[in-house]
N, C-alpha and C. Protein backbone atom coordinates (compact mmCIF):
# COMPACT_ATOMS: atom_id res chain seq x y z
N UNK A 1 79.06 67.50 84.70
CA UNK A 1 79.37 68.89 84.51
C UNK A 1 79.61 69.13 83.02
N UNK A 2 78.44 70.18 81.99
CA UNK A 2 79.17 70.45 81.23
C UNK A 2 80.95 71.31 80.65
N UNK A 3 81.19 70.22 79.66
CA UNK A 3 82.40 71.31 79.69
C UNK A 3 82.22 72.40 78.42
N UNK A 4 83.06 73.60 78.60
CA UNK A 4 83.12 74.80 77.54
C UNK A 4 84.29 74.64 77.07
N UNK A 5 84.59 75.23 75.45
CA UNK A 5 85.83 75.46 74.91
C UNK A 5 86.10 76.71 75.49
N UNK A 6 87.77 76.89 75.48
CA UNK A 6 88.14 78.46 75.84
C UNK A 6 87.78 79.00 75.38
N UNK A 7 86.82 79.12 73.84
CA UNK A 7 86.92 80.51 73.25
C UNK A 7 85.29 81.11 74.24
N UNK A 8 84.80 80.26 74.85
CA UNK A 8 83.49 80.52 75.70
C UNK A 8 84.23 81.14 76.86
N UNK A 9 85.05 80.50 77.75
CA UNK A 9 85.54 81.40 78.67
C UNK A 9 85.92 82.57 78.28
N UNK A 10 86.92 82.33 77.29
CA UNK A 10 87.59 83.69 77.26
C UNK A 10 86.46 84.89 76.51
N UNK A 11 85.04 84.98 76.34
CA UNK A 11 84.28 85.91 76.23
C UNK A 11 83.73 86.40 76.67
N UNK A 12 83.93 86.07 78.80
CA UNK A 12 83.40 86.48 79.18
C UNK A 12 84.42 87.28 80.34
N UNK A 13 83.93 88.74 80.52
CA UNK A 13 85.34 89.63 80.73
C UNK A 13 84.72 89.50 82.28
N UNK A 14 85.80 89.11 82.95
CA UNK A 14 85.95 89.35 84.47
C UNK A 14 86.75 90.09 84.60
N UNK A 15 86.32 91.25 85.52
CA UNK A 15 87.34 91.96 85.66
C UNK A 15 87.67 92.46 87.08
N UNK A 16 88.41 93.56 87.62
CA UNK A 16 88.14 93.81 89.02
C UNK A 16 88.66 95.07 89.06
N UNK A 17 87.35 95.38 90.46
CA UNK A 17 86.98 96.40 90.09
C UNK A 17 86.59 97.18 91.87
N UNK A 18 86.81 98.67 92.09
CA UNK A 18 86.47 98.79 93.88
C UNK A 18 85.50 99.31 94.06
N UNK A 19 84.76 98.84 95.00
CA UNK A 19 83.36 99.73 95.33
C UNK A 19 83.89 100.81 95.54
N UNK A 20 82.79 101.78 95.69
CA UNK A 20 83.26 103.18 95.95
C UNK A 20 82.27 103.69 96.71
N UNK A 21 80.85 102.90 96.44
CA UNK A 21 79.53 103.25 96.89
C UNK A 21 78.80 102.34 97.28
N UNK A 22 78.18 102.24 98.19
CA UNK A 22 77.01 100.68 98.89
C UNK A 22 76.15 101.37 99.63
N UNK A 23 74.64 101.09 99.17
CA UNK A 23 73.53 101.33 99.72
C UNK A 23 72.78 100.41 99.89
N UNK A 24 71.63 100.21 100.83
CA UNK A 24 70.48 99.45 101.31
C UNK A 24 69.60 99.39 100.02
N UNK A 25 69.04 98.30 99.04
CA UNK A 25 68.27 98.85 98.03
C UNK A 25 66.92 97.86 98.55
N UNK A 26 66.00 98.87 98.99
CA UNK A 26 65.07 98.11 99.92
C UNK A 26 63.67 97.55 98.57
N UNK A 27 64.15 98.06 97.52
CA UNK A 27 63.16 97.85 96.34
C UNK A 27 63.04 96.43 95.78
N UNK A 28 64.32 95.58 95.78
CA UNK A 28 64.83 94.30 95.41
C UNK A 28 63.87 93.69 96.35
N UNK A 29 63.23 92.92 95.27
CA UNK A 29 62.68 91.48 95.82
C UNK A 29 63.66 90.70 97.04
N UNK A 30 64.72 90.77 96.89
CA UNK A 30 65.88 90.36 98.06
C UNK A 30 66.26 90.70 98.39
N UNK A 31 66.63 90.79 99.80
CA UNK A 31 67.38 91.50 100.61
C UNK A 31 68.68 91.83 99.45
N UNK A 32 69.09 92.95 99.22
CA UNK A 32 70.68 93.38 98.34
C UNK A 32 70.90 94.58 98.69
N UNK A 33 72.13 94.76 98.19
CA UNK A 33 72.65 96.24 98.21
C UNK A 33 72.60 96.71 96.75
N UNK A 34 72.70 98.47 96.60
CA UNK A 34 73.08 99.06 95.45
C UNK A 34 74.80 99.03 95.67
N UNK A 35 75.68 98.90 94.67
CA UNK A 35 76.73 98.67 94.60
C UNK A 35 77.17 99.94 93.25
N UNK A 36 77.88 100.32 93.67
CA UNK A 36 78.70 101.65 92.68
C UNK A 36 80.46 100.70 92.80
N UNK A 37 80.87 100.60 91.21
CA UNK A 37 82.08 99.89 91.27
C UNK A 37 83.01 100.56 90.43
N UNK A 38 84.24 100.89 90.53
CA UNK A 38 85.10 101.43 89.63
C UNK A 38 86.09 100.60 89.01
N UNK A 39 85.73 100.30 88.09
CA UNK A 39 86.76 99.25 86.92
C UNK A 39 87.71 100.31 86.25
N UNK A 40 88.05 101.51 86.62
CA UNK A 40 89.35 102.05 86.01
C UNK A 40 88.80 103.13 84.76
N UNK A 41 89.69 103.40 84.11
CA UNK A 41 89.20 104.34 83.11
C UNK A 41 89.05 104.08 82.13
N UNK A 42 89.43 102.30 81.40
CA UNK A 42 88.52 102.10 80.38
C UNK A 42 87.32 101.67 80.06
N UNK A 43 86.94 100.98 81.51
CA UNK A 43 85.68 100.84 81.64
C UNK A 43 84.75 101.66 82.07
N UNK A 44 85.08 102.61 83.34
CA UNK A 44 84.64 103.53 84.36
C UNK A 44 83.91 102.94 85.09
N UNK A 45 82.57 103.48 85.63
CA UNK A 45 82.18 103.33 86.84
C UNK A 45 80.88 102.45 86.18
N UNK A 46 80.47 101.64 87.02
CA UNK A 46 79.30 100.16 86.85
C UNK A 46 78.30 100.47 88.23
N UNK A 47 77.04 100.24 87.95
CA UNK A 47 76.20 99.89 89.28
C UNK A 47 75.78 98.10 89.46
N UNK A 48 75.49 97.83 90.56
CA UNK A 48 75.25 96.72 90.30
C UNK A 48 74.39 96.36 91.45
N UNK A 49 73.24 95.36 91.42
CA UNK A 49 72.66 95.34 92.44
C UNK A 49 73.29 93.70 92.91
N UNK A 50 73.50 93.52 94.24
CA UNK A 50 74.10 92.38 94.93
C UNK A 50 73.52 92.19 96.34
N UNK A 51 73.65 91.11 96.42
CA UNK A 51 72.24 90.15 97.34
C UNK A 51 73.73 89.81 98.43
N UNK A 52 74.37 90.81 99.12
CA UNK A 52 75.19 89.86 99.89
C UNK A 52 75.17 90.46 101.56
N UNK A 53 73.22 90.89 101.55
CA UNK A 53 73.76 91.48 103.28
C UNK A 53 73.47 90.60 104.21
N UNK A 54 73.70 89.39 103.77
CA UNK A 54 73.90 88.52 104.98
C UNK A 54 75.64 88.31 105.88
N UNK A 55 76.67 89.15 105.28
CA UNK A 55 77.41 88.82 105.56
C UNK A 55 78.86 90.29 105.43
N UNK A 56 78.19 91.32 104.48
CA UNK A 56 78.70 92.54 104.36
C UNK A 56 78.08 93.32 105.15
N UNK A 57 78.43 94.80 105.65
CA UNK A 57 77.86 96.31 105.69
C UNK A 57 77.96 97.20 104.86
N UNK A 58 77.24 97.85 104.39
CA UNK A 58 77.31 98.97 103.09
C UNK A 58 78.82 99.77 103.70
N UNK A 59 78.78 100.57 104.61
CA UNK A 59 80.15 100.96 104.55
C UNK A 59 81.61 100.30 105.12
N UNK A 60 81.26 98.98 105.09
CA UNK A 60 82.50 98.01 105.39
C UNK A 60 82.77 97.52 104.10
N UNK A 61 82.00 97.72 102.60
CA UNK A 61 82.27 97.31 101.52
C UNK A 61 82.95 98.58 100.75
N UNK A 62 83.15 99.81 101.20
CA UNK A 62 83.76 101.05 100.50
C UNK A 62 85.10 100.87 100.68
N UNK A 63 85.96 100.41 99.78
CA UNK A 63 87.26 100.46 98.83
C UNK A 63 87.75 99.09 98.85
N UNK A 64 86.68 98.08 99.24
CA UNK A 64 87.01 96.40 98.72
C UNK A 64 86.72 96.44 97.04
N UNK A 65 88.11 95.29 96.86
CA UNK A 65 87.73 94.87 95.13
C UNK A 65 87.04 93.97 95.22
N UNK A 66 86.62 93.83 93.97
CA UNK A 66 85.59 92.68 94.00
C UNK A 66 86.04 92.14 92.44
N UNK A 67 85.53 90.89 91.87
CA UNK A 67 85.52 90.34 90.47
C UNK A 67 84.02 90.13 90.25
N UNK A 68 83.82 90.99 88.96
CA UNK A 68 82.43 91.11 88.33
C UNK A 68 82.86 91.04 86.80
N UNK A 69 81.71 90.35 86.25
CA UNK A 69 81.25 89.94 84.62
C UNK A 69 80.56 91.54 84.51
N UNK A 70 81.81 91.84 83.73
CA UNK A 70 81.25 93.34 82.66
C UNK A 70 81.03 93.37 81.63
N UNK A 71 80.79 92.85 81.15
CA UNK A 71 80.06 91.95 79.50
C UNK A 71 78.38 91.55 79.13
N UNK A 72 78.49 91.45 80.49
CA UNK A 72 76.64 90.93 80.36
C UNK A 72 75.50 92.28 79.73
N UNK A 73 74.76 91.91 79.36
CA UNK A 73 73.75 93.15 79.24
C UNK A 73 72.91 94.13 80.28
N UNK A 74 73.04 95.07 80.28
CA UNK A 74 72.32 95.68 81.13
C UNK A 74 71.04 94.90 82.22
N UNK A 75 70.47 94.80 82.99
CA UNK A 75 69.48 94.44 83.51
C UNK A 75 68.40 95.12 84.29
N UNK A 76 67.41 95.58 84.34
CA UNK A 76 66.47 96.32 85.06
C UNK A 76 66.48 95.38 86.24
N UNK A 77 66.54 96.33 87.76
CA UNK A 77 66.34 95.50 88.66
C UNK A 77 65.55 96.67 89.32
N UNK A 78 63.89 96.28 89.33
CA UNK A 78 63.32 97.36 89.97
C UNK A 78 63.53 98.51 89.76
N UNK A 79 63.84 99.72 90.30
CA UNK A 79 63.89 101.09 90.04
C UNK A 79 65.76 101.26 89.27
N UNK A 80 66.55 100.17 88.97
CA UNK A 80 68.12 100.67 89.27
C UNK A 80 68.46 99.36 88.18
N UNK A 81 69.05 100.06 87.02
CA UNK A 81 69.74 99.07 86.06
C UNK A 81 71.16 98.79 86.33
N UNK A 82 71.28 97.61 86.78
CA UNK A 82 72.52 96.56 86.86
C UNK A 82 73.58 96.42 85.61
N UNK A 83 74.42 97.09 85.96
CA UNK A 83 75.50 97.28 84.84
C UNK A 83 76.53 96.26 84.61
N UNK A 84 76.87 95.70 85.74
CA UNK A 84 77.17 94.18 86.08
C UNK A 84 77.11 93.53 87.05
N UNK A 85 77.90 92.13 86.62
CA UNK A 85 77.16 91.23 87.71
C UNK A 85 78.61 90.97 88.59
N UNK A 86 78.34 91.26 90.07
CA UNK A 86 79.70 91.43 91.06
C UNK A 86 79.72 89.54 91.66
N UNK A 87 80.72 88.60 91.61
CA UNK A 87 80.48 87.26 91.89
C UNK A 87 80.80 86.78 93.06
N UNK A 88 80.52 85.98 93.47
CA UNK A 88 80.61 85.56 94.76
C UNK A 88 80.27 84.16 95.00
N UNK A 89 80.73 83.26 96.10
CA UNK A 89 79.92 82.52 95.90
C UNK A 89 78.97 81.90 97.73
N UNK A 90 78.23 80.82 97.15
CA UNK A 90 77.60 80.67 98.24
C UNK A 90 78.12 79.51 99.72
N UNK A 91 77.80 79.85 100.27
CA UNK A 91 78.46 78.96 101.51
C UNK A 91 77.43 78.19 101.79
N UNK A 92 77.62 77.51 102.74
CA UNK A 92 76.59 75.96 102.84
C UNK A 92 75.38 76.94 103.75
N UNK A 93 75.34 77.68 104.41
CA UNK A 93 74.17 78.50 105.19
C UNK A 93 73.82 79.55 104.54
N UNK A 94 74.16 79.65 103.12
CA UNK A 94 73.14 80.30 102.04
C UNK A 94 73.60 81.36 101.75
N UNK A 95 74.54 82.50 102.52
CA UNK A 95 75.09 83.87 102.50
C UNK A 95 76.02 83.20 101.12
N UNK A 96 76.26 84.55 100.33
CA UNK A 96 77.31 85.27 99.82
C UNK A 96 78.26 85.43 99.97
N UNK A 97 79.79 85.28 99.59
CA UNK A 97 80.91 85.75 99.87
C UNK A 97 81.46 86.11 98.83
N UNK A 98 82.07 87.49 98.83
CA UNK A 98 82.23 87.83 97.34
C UNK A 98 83.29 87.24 96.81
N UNK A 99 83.49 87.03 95.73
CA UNK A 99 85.50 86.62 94.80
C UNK A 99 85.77 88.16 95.02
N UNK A 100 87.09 87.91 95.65
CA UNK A 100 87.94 89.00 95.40
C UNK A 100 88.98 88.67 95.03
N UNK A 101 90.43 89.64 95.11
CA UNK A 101 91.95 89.22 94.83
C UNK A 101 92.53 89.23 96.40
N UNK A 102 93.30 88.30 96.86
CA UNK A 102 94.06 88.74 97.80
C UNK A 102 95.13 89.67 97.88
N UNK A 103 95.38 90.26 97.22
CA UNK A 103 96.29 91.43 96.96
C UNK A 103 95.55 92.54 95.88
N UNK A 104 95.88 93.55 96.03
CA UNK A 104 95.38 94.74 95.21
C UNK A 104 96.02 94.81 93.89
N UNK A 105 95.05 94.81 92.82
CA UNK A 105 95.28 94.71 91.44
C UNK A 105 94.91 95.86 90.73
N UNK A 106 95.42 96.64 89.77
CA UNK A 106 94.48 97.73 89.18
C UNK A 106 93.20 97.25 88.71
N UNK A 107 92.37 98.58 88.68
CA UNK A 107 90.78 98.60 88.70
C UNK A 107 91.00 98.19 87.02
N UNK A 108 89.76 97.22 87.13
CA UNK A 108 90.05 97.08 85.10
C UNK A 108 90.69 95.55 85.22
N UNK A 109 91.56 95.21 85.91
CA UNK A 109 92.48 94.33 85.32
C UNK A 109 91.54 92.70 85.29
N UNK A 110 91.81 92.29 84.20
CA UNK A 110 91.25 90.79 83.43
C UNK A 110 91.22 90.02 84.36
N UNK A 111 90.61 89.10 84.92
CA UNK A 111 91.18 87.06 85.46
C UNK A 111 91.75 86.93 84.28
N UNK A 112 93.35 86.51 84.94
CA UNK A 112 94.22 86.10 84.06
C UNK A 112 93.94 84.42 84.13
């Protein structure tokens, strides 16, 4: 496993943040959703496209937090630019599970 110095971690802003919006985005090469996320008011609102309907429903994901990299560069994904990237990780039968917080944190707030 490579290792990183902190100053590599610490440049990359995780933050968390609540859906507000989830749609079917049938355009993605992969099965995903469109994702609308609210990181608070210094960031505001992010789209993001996320590959996790093996295991979500678009409206069972409206007012879950999630932890997404808001730092990255924009990305064209088909018709809908990806504002960030929402994380998750994978389970041994291939689905998605997103990182969240177990308790509710303000929208915006860092991985401490």
């Amino acid at each position: 496993m490579e290792q990183i110095e902190w100053a590599d971690f610490a440049r990359v802003e995780l933050r968390v943040g609540t859906i507000v919006d989830a749609e079917a985005f049938p355009e993605a090469r992969r099965p995903a959703y469109k994702l609308h996320v609210d990181f608070g008011e210094a960031i505001g609102m992010r789209k993001s496209s996320a590959q996790i309907t093996d295991l979500y429903e678009p409206g069972k994901l409206i007012g879950k937090q999630v932890v997404a990299v808001v730092n990255f560069p924009a990305k064209q994904i088909g018709p809908m630019t990806s504002e960030c990237l929402v994380t998750g990780f994978h389970r041994e039968d291939g689905a998605v599970a997103l990182a969240t917080p177990d308790l509710a944190v303000p929208n915006g707030a860092r991985l401490a």
